[in-house]
Structures are given as structure tokens and as C-alpha cells.
C-alpha atoms as a PDB file:
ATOM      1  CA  UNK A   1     -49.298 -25.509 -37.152  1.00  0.00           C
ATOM      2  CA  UNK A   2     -49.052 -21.447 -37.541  1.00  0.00           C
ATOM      3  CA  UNK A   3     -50.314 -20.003 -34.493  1.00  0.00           C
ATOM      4  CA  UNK A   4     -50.207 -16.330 -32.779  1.00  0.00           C
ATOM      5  CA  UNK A   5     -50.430 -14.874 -29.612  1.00  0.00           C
ATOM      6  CA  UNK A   6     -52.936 -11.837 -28.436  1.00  0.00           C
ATOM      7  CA  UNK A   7     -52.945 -10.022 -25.227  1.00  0.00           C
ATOM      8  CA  UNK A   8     -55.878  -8.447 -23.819  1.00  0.00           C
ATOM      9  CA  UNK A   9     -55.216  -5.875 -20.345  1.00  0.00           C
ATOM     10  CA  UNK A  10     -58.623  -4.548 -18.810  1.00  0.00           C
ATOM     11  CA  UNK A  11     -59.152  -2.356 -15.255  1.00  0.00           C
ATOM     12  CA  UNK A  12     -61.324  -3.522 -12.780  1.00  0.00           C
ATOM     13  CA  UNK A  13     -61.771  -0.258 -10.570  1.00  0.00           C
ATOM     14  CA  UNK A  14     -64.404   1.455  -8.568  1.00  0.00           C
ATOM     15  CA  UNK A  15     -63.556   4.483  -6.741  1.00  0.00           C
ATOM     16  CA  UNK A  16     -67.018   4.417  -4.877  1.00  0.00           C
ATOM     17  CA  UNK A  17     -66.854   1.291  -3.418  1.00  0.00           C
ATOM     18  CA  UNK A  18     -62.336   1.373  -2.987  1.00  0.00           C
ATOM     19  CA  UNK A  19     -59.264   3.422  -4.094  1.00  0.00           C
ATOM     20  CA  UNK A  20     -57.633   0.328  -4.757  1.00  0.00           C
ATOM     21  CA  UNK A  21     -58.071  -1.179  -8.046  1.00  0.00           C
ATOM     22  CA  UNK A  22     -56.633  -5.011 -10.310  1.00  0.00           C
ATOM     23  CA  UNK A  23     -54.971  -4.696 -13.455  1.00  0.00           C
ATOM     24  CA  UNK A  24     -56.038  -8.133 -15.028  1.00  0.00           C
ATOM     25  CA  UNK A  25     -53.844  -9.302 -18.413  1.00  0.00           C
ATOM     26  CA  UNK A  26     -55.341 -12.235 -20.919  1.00  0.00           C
ATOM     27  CA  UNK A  27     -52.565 -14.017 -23.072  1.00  0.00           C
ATOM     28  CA  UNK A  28     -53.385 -16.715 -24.956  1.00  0.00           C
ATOM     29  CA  UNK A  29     -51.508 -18.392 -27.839  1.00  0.00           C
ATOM     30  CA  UNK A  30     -54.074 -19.542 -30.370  1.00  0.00           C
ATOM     31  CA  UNK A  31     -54.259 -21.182 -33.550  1.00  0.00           C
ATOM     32  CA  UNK A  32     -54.703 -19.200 -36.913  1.00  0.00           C
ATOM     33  CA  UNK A  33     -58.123 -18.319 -38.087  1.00  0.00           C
ATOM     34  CA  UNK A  34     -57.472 -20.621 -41.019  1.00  0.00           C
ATOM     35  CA  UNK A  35     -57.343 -23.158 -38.917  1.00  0.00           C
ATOM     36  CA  UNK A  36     -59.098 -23.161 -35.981  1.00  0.00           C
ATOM     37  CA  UNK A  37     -58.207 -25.997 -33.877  1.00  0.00           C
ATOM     38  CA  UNK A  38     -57.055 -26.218 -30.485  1.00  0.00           C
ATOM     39  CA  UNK A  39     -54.558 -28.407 -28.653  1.00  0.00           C
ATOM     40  CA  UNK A  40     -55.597 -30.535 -25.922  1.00  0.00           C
ATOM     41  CA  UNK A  41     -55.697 -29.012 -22.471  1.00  0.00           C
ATOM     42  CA  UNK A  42     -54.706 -26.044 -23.635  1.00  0.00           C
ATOM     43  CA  UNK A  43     -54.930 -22.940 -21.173  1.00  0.00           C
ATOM     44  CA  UNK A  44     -55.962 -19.451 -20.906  1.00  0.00           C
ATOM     45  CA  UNK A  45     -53.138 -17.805 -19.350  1.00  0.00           C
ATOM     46  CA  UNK A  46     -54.041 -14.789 -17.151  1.00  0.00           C
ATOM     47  CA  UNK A  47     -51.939 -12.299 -14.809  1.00  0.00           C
ATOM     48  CA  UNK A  48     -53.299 -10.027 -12.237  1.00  0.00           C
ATOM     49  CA  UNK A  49     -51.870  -6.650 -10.641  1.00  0.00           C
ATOM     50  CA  UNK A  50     -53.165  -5.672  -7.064  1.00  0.00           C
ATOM     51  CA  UNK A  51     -52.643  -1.820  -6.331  1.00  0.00           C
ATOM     52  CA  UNK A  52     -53.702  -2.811  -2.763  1.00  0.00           C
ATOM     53  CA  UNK A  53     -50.472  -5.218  -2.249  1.00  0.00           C
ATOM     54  CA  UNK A  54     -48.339  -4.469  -5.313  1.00  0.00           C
ATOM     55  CA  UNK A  55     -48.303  -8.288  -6.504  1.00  0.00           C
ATOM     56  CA  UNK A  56     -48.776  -9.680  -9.415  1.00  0.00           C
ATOM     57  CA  UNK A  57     -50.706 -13.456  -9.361  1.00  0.00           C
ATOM     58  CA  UNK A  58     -50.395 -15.744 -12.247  1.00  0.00           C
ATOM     59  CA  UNK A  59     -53.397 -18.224 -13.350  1.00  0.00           C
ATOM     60  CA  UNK A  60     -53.814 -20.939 -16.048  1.00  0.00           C
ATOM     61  CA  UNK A  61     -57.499 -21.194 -16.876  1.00  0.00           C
ATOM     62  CA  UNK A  62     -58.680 -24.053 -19.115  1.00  0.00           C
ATOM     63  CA  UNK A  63     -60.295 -23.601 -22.491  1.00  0.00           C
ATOM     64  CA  UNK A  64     -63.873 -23.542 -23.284  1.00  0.00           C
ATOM     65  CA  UNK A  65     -65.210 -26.231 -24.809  1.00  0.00           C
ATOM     66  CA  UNK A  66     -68.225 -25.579 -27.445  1.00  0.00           C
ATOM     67  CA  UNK A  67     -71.644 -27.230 -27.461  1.00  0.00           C
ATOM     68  CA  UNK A  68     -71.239 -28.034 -31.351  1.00  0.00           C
ATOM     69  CA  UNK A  69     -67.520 -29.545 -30.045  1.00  0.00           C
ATOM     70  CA  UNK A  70     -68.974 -31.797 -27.588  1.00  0.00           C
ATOM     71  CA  UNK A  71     -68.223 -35.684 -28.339  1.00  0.00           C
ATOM     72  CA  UNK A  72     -65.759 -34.732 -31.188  1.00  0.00           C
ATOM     73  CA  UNK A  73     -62.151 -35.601 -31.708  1.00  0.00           C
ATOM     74  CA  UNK A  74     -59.854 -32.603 -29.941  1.00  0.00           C
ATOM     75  CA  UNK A  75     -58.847 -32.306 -33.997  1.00  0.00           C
ATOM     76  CA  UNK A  76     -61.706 -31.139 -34.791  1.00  0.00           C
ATOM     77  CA  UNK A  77     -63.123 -29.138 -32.443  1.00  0.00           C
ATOM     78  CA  UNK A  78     -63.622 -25.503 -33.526  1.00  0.00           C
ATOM     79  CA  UNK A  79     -62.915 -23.047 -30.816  1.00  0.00           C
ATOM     80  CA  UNK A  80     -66.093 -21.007 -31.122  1.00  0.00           C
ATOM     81  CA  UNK A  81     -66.493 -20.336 -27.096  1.00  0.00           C
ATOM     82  CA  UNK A  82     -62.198 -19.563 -26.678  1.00  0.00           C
ATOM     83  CA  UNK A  83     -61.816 -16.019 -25.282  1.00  0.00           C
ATOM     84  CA  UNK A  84     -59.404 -15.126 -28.084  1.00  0.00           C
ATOM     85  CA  UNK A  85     -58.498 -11.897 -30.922  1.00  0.00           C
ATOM     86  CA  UNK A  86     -62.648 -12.484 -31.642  1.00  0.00           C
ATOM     87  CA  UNK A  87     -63.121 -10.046 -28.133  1.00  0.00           C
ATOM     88  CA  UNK A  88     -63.130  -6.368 -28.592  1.00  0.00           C
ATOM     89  CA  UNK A  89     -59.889  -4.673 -26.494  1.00  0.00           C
ATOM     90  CA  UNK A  90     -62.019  -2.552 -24.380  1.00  0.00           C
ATOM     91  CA  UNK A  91     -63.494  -4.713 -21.357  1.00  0.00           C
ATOM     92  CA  UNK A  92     -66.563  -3.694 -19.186  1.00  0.00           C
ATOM     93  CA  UNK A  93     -66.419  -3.607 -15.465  1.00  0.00           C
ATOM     94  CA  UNK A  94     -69.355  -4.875 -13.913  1.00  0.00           C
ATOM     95  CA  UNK A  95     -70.601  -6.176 -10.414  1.00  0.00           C
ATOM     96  CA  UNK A  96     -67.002  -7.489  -9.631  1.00  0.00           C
ATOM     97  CA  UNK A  97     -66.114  -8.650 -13.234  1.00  0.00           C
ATOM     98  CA  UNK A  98     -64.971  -7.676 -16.328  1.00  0.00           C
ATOM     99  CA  UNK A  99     -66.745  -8.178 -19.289  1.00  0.00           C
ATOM    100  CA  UNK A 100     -65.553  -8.906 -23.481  1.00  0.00           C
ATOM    101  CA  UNK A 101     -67.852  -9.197 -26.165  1.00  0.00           C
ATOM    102  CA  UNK A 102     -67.336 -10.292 -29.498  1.00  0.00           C
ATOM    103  CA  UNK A 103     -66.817  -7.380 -31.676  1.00  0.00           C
ATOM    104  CA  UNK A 104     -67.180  -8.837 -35.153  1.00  0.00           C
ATOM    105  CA  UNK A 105     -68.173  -5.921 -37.947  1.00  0.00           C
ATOM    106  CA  UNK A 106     -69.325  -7.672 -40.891  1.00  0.00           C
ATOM    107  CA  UNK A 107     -72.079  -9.945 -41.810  1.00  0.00           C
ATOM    108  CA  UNK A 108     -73.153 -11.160 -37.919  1.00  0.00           C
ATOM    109  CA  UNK A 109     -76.264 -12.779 -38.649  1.00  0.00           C
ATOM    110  CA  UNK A 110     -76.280 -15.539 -41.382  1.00  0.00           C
ATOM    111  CA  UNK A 111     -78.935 -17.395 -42.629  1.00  0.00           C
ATOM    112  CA  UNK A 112     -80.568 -20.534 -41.475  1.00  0.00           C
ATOM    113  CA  UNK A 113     -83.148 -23.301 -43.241  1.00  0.00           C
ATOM    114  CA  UNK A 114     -85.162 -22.988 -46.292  1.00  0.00           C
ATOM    115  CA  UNK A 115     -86.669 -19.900 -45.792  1.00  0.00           C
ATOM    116  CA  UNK A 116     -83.843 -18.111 -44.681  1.00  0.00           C
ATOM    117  CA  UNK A 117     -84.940 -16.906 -41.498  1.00  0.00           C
ATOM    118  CA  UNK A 118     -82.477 -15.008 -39.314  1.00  0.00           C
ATOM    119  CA  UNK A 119     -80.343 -16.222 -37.089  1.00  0.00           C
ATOM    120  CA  UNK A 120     -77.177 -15.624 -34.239  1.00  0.00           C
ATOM    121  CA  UNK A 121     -73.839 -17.487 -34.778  1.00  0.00           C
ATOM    122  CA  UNK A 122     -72.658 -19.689 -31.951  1.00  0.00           C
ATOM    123  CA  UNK A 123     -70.034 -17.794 -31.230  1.00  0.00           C
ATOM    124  CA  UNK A 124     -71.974 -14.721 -30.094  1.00  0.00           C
ATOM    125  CA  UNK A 125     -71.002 -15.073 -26.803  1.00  0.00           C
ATOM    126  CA  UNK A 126     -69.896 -13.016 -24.018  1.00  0.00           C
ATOM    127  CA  UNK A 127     -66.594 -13.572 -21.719  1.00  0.00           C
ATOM    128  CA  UNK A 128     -66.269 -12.505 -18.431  1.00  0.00           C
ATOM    129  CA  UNK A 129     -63.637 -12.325 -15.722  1.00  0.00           C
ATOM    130  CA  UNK A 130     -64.977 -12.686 -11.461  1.00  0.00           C
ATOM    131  CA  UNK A 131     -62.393 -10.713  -9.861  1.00  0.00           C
ATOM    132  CA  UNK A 132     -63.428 -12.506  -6.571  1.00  0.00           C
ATOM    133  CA  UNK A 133     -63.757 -15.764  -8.088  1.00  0.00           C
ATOM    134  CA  UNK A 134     -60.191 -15.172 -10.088  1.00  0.00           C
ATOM    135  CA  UNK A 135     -62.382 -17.334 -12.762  1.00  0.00           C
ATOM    136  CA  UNK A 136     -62.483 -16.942 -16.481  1.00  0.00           C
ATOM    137  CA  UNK A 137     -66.328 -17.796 -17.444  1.00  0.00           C
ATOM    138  CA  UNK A 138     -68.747 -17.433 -20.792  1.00  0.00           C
ATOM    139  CA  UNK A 139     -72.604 -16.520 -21.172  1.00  0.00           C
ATOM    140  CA  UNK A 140     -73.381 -18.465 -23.917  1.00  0.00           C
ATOM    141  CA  UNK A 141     -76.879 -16.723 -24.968  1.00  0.00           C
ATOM    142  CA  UNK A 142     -77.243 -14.918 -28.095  1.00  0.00           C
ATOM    143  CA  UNK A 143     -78.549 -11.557 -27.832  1.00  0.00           C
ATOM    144  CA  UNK A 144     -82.123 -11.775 -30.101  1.00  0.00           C
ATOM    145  CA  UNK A 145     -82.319 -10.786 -33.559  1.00  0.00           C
ATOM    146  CA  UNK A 146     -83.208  -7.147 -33.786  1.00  0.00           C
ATOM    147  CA  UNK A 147     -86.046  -5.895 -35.451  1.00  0.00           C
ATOM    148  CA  UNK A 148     -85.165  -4.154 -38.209  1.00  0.00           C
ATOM    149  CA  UNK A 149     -83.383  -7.279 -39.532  1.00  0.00           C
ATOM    150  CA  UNK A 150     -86.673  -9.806 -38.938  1.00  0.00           C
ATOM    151  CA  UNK A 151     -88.398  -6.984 -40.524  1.00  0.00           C
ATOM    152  CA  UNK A 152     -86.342  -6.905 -43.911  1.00  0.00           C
ATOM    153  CA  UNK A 153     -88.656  -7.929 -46.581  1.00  0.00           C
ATOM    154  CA  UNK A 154     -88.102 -11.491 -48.950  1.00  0.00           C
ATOM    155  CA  UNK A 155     -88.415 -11.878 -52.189  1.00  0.00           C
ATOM    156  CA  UNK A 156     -88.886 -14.978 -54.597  1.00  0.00           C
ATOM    157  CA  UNK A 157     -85.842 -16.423 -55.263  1.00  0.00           C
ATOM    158  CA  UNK A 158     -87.358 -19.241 -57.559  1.00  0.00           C
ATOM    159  CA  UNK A 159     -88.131 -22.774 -56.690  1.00  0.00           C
ATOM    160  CA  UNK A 160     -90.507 -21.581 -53.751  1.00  0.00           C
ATOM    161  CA  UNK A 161     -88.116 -19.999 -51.979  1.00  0.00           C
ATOM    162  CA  UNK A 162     -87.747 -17.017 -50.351  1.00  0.00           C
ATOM    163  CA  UNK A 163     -84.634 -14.847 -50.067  1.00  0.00           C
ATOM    164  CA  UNK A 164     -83.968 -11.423 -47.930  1.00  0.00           C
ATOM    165  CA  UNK A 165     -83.950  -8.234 -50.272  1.00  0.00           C
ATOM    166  CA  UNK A 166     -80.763  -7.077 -48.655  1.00  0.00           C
ATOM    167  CA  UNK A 167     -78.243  -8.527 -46.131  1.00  0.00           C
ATOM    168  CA  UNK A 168     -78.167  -6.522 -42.290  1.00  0.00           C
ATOM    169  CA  UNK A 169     -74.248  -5.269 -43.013  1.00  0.00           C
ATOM    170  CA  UNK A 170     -73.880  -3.792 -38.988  1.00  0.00           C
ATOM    171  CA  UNK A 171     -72.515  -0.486 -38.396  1.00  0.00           C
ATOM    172  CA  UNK A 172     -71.802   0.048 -34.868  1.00  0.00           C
ATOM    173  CA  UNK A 173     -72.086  -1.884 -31.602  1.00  0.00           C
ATOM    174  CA  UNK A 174     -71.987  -0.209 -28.587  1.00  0.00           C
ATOM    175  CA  UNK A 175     -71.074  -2.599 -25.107  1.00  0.00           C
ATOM    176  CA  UNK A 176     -71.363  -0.747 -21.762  1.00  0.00           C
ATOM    177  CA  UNK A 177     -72.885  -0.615 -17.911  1.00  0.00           C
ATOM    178  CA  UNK A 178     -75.307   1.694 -16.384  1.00  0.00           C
ATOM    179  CA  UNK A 179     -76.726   1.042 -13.163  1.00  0.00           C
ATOM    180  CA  UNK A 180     -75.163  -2.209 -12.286  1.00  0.00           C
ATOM    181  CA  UNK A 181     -76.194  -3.887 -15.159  1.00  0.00           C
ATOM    182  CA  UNK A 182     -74.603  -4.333 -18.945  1.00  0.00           C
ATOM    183  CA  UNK A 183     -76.426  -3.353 -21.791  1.00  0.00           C
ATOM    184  CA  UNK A 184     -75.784  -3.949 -25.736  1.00  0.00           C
ATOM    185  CA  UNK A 185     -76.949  -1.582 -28.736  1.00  0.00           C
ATOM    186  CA  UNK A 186     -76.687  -2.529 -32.095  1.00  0.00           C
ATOM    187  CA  UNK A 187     -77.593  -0.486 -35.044  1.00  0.00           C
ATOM    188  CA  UNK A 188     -77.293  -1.676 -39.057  1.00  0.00           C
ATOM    189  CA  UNK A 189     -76.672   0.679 -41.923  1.00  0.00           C
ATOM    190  CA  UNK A 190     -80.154   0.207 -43.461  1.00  0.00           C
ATOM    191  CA  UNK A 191     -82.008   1.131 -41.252  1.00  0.00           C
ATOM    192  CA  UNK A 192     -79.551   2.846 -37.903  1.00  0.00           C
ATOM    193  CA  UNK A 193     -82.338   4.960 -36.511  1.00  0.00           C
ATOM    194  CA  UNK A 194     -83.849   2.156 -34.956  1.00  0.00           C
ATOM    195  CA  UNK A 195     -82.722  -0.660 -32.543  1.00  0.00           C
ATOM    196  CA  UNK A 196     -83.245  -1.962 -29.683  1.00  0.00           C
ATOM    197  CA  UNK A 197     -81.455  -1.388 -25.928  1.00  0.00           C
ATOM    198  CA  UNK A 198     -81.030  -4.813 -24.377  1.00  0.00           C
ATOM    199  CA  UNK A 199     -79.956  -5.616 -21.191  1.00  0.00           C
ATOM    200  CA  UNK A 200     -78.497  -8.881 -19.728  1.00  0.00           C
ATOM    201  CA  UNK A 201     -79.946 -10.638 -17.140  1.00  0.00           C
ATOM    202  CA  UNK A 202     -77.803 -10.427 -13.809  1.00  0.00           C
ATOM    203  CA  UNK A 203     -77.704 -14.147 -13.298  1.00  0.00           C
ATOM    204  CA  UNK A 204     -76.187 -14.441 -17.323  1.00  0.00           C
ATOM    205  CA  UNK A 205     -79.123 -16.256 -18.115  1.00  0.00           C
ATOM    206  CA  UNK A 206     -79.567 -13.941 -21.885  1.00  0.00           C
ATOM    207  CA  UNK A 207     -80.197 -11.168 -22.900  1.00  0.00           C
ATOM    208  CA  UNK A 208     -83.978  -8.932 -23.146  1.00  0.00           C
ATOM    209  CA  UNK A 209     -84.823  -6.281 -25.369  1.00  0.00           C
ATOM    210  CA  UNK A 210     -85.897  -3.067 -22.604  1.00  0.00           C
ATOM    211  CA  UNK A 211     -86.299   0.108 -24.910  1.00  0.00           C
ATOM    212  CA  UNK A 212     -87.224   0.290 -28.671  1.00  0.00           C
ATOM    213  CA  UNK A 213     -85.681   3.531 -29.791  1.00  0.00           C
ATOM    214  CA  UNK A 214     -86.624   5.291 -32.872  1.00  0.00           C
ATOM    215  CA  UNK A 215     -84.144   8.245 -33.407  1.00  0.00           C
ATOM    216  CA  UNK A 216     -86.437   9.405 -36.522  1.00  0.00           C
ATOM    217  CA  UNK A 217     -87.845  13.150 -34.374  1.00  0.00           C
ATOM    218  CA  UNK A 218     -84.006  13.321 -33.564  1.00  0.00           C
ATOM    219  CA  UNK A 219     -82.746  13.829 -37.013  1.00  0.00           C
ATOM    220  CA  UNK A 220     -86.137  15.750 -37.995  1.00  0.00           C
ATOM    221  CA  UNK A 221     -84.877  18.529 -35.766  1.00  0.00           C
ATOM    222  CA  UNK A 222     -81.813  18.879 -36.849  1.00  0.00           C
ATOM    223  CA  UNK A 223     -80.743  20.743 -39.860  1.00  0.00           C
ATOM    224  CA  UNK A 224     -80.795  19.122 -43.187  1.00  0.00           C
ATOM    225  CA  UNK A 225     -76.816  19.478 -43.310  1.00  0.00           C
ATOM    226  CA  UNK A 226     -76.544  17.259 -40.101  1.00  0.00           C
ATOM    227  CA  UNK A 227     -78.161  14.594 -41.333  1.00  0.00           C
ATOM    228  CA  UNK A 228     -75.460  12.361 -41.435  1.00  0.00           C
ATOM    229  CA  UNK A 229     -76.833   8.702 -39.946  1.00  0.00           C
ATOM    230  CA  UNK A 230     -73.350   7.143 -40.550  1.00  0.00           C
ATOM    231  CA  UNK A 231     -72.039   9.499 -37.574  1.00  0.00           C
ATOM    232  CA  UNK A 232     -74.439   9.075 -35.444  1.00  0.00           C
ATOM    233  CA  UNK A 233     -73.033   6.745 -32.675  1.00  0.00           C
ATOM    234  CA  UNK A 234     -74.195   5.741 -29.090  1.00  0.00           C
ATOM    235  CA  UNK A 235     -71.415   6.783 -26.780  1.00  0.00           C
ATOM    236  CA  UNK A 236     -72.292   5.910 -23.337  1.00  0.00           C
ATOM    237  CA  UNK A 237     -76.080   4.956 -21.343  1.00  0.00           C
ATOM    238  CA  UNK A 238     -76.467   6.890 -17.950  1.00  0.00           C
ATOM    239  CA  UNK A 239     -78.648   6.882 -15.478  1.00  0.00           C
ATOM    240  CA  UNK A 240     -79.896   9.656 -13.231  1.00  0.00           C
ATOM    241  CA  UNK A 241     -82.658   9.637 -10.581  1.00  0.00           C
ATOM    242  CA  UNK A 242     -84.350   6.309 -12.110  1.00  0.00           C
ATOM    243  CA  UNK A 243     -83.766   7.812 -15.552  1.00  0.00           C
ATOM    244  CA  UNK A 244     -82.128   6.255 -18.594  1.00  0.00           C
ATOM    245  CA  UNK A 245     -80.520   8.738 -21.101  1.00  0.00           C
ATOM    246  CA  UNK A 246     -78.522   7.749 -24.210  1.00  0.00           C
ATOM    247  CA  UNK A 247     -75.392  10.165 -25.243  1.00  0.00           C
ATOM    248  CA  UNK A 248     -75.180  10.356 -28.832  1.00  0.00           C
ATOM    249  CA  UNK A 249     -72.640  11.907 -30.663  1.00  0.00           C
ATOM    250  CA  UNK A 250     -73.662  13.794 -34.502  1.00  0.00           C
ATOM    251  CA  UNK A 251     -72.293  16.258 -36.195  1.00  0.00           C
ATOM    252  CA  UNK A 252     -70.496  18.689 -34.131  1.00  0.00           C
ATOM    253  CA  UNK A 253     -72.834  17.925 -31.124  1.00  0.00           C
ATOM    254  CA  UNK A 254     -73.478  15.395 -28.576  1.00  0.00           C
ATOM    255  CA  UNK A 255     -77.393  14.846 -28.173  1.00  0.00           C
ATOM    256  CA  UNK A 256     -78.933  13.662 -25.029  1.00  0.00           C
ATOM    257  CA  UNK A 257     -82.210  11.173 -25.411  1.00  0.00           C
ATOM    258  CA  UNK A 258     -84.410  10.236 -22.645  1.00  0.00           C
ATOM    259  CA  UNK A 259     -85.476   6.827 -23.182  1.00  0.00           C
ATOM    260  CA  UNK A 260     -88.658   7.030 -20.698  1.00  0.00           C
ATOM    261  CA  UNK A 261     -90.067  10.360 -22.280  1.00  0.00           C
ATOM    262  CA  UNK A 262     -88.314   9.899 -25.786  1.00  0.00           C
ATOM    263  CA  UNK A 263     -87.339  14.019 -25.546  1.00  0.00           C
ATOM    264  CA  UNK A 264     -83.671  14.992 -26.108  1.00  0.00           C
ATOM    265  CA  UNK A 265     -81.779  18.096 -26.185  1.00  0.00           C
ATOM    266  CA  UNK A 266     -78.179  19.077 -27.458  1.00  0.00           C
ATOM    267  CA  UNK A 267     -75.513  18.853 -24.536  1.00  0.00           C
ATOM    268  CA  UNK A 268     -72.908  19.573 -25.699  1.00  0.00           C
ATOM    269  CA  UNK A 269     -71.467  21.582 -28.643  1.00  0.00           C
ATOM    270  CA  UNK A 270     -68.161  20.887 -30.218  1.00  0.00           C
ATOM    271  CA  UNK A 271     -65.992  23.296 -31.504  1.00  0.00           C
ATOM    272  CA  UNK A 272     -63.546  21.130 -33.730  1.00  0.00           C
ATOM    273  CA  UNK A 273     -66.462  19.568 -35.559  1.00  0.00           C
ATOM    274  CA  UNK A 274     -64.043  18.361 -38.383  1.00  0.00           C
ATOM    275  CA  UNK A 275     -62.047  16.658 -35.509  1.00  0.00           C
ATOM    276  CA  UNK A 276     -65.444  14.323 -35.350  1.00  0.00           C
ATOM    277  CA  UNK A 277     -66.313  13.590 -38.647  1.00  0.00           C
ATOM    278  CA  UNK A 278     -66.886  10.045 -40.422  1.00  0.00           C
ATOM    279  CA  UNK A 279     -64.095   9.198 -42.380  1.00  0.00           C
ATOM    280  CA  UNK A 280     -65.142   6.711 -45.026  1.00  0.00           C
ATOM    281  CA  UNK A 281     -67.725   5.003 -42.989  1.00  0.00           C
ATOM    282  CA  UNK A 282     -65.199   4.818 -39.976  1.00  0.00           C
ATOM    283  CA  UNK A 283     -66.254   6.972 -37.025  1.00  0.00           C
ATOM    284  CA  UNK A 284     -63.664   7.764 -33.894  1.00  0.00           C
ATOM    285  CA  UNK A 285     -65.961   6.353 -31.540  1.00  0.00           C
ATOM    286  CA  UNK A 286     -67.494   3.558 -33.889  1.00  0.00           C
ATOM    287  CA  UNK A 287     -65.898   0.540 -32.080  1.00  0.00           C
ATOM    288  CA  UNK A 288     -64.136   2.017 -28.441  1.00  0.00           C
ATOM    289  CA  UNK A 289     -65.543   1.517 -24.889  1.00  0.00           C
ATOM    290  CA  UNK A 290     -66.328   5.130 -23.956  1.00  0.00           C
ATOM    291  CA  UNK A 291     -66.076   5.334 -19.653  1.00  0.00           C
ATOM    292  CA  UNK A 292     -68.113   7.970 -17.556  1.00  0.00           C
ATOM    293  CA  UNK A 293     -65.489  10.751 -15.735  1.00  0.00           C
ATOM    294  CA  UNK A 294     -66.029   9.945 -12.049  1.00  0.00           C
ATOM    295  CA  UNK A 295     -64.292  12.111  -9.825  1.00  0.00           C
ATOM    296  CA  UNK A 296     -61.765  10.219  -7.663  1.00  0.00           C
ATOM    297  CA  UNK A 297     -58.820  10.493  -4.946  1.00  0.00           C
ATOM    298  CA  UNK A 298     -57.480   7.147  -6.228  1.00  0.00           C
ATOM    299  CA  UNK A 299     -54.088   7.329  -7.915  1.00  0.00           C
ATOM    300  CA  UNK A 300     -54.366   4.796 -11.129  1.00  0.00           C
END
């Protein structure tokens, strides 16, 4: 059986809590995605740099195993829960762990039943490392489907049934922590002015939607020749005296939006604006983990 081999290298550092920081390293060898089935007790192998002692610790971690997999032959099982080239490269350090999610760009929500209602994939999950632990773990909850995809209208197909008018094609994802706690933002090209902020719970127990944003006054204020939705792009969530604030980067600027008060104001202007431009759909910031500057004595 073809089969390939990925690598995945995160940072698990704090610099207000210790200068010393773990270089952690994911290698797996995996079969193709035309065929997506694993060998028995296959591992997830996983190496781990200590600045504090200058040692590097090897670990085997066992695979996954899916709910839909349970009971079946080890032939036919379909991998849906591996931590595998699925994950996005950038990881999210969080309360002691490090954090992959799924970073898929297409058509994430298919259709489900006879009248075609909505609905998350299985493999919408989210992989974590505990640095303490030294354990390679899942939370297996889909995040809920956003609004402005239950809200897309259906139309007649014929024989009773109902079909969507158009199909939510996402456009960028944005994965990060603020405050101890991780949050997800996803936004869909027919309609990217408004999603949702959702946090995950801090036992893993799923995700809940916390702010409804509607970037509509955003745009209004801006001049006609900015209004380019396709670059708009949520580049980091920060919090400041109890306050949540979204960066987003448009046109040659990088907007601040309180999400309490829903006012925002420009913070930034840049001065290579071309340097920041969309590019056929593709945006520089579209699909990286963006990290806060934090001040530090730490040598990394």
C-alpha cells in the first residue's frame, strides 16, 4: 500500500509563566488519502526538545480510533480521528498544550437526510498535545453550524424535496487563544461579514457560539474602493482590561473591533498596501496562525 509521511513541529512557550520553553515534533507515516486505512497498532510517533535540560524524549502514542470505526475490521476502518496532513501546520498553545485543528478549505459542511439540513463531518475534530501529560488527545465535538449557512434559503428541487440555493464554499478560518481559552472564527464567501466567535469549553466538552459579529457599519465607513470582503481576514483576538477586540486586516489597514461595544477604529496604517493585497482569492494571512509580540528575556 502507497503511504507518506508528514511532520508537524509546534512551540509550547510562555515567557510569563518561564524562559524555558519544549519544541514538540509529530511524525507519522500514514496511508494515502485514496486509501485511508490504517495498520493495526499503528503509532503516532512524537519527539520533544527541552530548552531547560537540552534533551530530546522520544514517545510512541497509539492511534485514534473513530466512533463510526468501532466494531469494524482494522481493514476497514477509516482514520477520521488520526492526527495526520488533515491538521493545519500552525499549532495553538494553550493552558499547557498545544492545539491542531483541521484546516480543510473546501466544501466543510455536507448535507444530511431528505431535507438536506446542514451538518459537521466527523472528522471536525480538534488534536491536542498536554505538555505535562506528554499525551496526544482529541476533542471530538463539532463546532455548530454557523448561521449564515442554516440561514441559506431552499428551493424545490422536485419530488417534495428541498435543496439549498447555494453551497457555504468557506473562505477563511481563523484558530487562536485569548485569555486562556481557544476560540474559532469562520467566515464563508456569501455572506463573510457575519459569523460567529466561538469559544471551547475548558474541560473540551464543545464548542459555544459567544459573539455574533456583523462587520456590515465596518465596511459602510470605509471608502467605496476598500470594499474588498475577500481581504478582509481576522488576524488575531485580544483581550485588554475584560475587553475582547478583533484585529482585522483590509485594505492597506488593520481595523480594530470591540466586540462588547461593536465600535472600531483603524490601528494601524500600512504603507506597502500592494504588499497585502488578495491575490486570486488567496490572502497572506488567509490560512497562518498569527502570534501576539510579547516582550521577552528568553532566548528561543
Amino acid at each position: 500500500m502507497d503511504r507518506f509521511k508528514f511532520v508537524r513541529y509546534a512551540l509550547a512557550f510562555d515567557p510569563s509563566r518561564s524562559p524555558h520553553y519544549k519544541v514538540v515534533c509529530v511524525t507519522n507515516t500514514v496511508p494515502t488519502v485514496f486509501s485511508l486505512v490504517e495498520s493495526e497498532g499503528q503509532h503516532h510517533k512524537i519527539d520533544i526538545y527541552s530548552s531547560e535540560t537540552g534533551n530530546w524524549k522520544h514517545l510512541n502514542i497509539p492511534f485514534f480510533q473513530s466512533p463510526s470505526d468501532r466494531n469494524r475490521h482494522y481493514d476497514l476502518k477509516k482514520m477520521a480521528m488520526h492526527f495526520d496532513s488533515r491538521s493545519r501546520e500552525g499549532a495553538v498553545y494553550c493552558n499547557g498544550a498545544l492545539h491542531w485543528i483541521r484546516d480543510r478549505t473546501g466544501e466543510s459542511l455536507p448535507f444530511g437526510g431528505r431535507d438536506y439540513a446542514f451538518q459537521r463531518e466527523e472528522t471536525d475534530v480538534l488534536h491536542y498535545f498536554d505538555i505535562g501529560e506528554e499525551q496526544l488527545r482529541l476533542a471530538a465535538v463539532a463546532p455548530p453550524v454557523p448561521l449564515v449557512v442554516k440561514n441559506i434559503a431552499l428551493e424545490d428541487s422536485g419530488f417534495g424535496l428541498k435543496s439549498p440555493t447555494q453551497f457555504p464554499h468557506l473562505a477563511h478560518k481563523y484558530f487562536g487563544e485569548c485569555g486562556g481559552s481557544l476560540y474559532l472564527i469562520e467566515t464563508y464567501k456569501h455572506c463573510n461579514t457575519y459569523f460567529e466567535v466561538m469559544e471551547m469549553e475548558r474541560d473540551y466538552s464543545g464548542w459555544f457560539v459567544k459573539y455574533n459579529v456583523d462587520l456590515s457599519p465596518v465596511f459602510a465607513a470605509l471608502p467605496r474602493q476598500d470594499w474588498n470582503w475577500n481581504a478582509c481576514v481576522v488576524l488575531c483576538l485580544s483581550r485588554e482590561e475584560e475587553t475582547d477586540d478583533l484585529l482585522l486586516h483590509m485594505p492597506g489597514k488593520v481595523i480594530s473591533y470591540n466586540l462588547g461595544d461593536k465600535s472600531f477604529k483603524t490601528s494601524v496604517e500600512l504603507v506597502n498596501k500592494k504588499l497585502f493585497l488578495a491575490l486570486d482569492d488567496r490572502h497572506p494571512f488567509r490560512e497562518r496562525v498569527n502570534f501576539p509580540y510579547m516582550e521577552t528575556l528568553a532566548f528561543v
